[in-house]
Protein backbone atom coordinates (compact mmCIF):
# COMPACT_ATOMS: atom_id res chain seq x y z
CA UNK A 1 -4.53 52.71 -33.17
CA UNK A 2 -3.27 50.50 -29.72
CA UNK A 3 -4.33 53.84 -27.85
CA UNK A 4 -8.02 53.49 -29.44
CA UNK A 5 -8.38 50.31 -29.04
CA UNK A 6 -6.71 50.06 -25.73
CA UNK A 7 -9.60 52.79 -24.22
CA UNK A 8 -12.86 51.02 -26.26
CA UNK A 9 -11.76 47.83 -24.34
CA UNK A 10 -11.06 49.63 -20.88
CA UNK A 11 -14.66 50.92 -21.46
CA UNK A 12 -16.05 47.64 -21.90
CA UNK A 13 -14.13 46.13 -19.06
CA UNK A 14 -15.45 48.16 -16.35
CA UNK A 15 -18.66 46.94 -15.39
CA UNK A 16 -21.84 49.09 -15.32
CA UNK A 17 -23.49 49.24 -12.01
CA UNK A 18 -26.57 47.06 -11.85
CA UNK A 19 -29.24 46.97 -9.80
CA UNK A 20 -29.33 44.15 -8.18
CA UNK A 21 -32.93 41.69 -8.34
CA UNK A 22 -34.02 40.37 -5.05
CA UNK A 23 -35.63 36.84 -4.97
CA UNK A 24 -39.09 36.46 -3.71
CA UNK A 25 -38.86 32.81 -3.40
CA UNK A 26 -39.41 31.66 -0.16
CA UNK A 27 -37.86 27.95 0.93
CA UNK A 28 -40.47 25.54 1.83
CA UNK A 29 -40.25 24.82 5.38
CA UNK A 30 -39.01 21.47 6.40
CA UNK A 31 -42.52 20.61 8.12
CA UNK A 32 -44.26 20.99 4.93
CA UNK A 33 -41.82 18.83 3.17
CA UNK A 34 -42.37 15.89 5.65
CA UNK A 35 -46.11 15.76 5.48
CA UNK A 36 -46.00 15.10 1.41
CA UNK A 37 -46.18 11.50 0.54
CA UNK A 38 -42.71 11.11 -0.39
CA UNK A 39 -41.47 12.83 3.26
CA UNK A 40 -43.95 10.07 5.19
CA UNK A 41 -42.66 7.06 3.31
CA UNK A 42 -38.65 8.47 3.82
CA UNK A 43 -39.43 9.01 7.41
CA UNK A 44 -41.22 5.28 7.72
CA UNK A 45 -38.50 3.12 6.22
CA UNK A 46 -35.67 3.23 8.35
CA UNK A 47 -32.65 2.47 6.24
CA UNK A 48 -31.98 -0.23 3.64
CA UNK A 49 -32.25 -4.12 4.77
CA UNK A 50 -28.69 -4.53 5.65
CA UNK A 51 -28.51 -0.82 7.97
CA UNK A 52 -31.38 -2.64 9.86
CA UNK A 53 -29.69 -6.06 10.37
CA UNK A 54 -26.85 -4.22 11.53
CA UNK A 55 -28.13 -2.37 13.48
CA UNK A 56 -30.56 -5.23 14.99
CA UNK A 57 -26.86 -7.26 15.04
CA UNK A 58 -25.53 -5.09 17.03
CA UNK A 59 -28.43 -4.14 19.65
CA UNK A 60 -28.66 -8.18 20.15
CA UNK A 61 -24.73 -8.61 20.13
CA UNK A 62 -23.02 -9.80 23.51
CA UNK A 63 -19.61 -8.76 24.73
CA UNK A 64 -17.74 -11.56 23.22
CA UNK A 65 -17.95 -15.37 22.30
CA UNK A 66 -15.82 -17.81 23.84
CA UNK A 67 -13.66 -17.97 20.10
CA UNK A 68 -13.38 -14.03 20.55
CA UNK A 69 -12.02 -14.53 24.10
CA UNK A 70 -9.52 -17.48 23.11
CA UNK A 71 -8.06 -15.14 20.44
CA UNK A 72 -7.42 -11.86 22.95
CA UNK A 73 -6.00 -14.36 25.36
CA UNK A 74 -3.77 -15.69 22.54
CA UNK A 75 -2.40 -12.20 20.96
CA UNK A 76 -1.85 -11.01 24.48
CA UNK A 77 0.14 -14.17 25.48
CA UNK A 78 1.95 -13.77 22.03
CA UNK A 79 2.58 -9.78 22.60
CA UNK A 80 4.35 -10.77 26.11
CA UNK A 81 6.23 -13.43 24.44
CA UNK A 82 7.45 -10.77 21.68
CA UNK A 83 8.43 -8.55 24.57
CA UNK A 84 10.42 -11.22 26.67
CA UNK A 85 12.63 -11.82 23.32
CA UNK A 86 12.99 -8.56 22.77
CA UNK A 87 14.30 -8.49 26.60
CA UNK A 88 16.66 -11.66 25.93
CA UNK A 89 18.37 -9.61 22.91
CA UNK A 90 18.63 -6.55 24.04
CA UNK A 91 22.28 -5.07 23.87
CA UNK A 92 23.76 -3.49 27.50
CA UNK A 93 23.42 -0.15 26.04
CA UNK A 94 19.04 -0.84 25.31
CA UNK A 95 18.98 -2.18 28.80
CA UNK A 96 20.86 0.72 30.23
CA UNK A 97 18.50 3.25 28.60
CA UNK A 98 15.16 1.18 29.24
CA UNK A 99 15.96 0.90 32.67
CA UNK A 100 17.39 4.39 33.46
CA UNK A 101 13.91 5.55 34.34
């Protein structure tokens, strides 16, 4: 009875050869899809509201403000303070192996 049943489901398992449909369904070509009325309003509006005041922001933005500039100068002043301690602690052996070259 397995043997029977075991060559009824082989049968089924193996797939028949099909032949295979072709599509005749051409895509639309992206120059047709702009001209619809949906394609000239996407292509007019440029972005939400806030993409174009960002992007206005940051065609209009200069290099830095004089706050911006007082805050470099500070974390710069702060880094080579941080590195001047570091200096002042450092053990013979860091020294040794910083300055070995």
């Amino acid at each position: 009875m397995a043997a029977v049943g075991f060559f009824l489901f082989r049968k089924q398992a193996t797939p028949t050869p099909a032949k295979a449909k072709t599509a005749s369904v051409t895509p639309a070509s992206s120059k047709a899809a702009a001209t619809t009325g949906v394609g000239k309003y996407i292509n007019k509006v440029s972005g939400t509201g806030v993409s174009r005041y960002v992007e206005k922001q940051v065609k209009t933005a200069k290099s830095a403000t004089g706050v911006a500039k007082y805050v470099a100068q500070q974390t710069l002043a702060e880094k080579a303070r941080a590195a001047e301690d570091a200096e002042k602690k450092a053990t013979g052996v860091e020294k040794y192996m910083r300055n070995r070259g």
